[in-house]
Protein backbone atom coordinates (compact mmCIF):
# COMPACT_ATOMS: atom_id res chain seq x y z
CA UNK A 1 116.45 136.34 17.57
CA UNK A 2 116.21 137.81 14.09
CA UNK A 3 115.84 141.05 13.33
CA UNK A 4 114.68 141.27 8.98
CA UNK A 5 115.37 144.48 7.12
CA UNK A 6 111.94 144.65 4.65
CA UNK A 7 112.17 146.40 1.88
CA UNK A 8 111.96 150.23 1.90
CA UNK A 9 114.62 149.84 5.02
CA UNK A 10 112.02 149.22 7.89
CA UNK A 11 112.89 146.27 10.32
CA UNK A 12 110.94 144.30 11.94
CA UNK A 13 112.09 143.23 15.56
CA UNK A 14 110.73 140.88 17.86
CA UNK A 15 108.90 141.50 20.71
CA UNK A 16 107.44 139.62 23.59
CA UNK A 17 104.04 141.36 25.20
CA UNK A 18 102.50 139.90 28.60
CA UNK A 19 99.20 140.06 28.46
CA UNK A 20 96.88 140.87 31.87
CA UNK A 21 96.37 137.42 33.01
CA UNK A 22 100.13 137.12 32.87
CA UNK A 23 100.39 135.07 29.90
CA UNK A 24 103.86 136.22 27.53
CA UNK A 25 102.89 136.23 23.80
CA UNK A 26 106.49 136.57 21.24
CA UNK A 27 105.75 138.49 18.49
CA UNK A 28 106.98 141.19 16.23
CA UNK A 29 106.62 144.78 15.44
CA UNK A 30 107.91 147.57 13.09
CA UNK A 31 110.65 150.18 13.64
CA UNK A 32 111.00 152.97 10.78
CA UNK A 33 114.04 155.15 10.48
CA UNK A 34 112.09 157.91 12.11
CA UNK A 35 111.94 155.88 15.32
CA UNK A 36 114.99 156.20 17.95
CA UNK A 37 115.43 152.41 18.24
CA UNK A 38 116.15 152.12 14.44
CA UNK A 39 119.68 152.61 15.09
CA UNK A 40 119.78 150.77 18.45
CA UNK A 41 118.33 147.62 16.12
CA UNK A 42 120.46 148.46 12.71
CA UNK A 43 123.20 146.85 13.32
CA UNK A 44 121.47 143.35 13.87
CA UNK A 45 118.96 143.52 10.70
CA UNK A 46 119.82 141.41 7.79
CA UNK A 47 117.16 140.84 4.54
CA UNK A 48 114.84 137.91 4.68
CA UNK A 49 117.67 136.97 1.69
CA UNK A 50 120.48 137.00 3.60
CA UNK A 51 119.01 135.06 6.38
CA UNK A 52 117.74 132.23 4.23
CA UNK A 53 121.40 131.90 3.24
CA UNK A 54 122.75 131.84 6.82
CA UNK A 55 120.21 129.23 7.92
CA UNK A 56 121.22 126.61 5.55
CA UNK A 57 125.22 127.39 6.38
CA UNK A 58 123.67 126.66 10.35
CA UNK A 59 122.22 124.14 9.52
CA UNK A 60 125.37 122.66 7.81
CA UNK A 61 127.70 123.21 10.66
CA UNK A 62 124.99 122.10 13.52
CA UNK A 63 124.53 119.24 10.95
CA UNK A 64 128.24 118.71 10.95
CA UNK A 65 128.70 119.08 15.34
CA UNK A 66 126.45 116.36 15.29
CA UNK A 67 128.17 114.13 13.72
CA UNK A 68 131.13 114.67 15.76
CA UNK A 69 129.29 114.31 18.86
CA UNK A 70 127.66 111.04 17.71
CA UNK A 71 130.70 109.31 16.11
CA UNK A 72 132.24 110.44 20.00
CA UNK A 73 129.04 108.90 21.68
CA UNK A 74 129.43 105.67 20.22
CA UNK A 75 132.61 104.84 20.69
């Protein structure tokens, strides 16, 4: 789950919507400051920036967990 501050401090949260038939659609939708989520949500927002930067150190570590799990695997 990511929750992106845009600029001008709104944040975009996801959100998952079942439709009539039943069917669950993910999605997203915007919380201004005025709204009395905003804080419930705050504390989990980070900029499109900073979560480009935390994806690649992810990927890294996942990247690195694999390799001990495969080097353990095949021996």
């Amino acid at each position: 789950m990511q929750v992106t501050m845009l600029p001008g401090g709104t944040l975009r949260v996801p959100v998952a919507t079942t439709l009539g038939n039943g069917i669950t659609c993910d999605g997203t939708r915007d919380i201004t400051s005025d709204d009395p989520e905003y804080l419930l949500w705050l504390p989990l927002a980070r900029t499109e920036e900073e979560q480009l930067h935390s994806e690649a150190t992810e990927r890294a570590a996942d990247q690195e967990i694999l390799a001990r799990w495969r080097t353990r695997q095949s021996a």
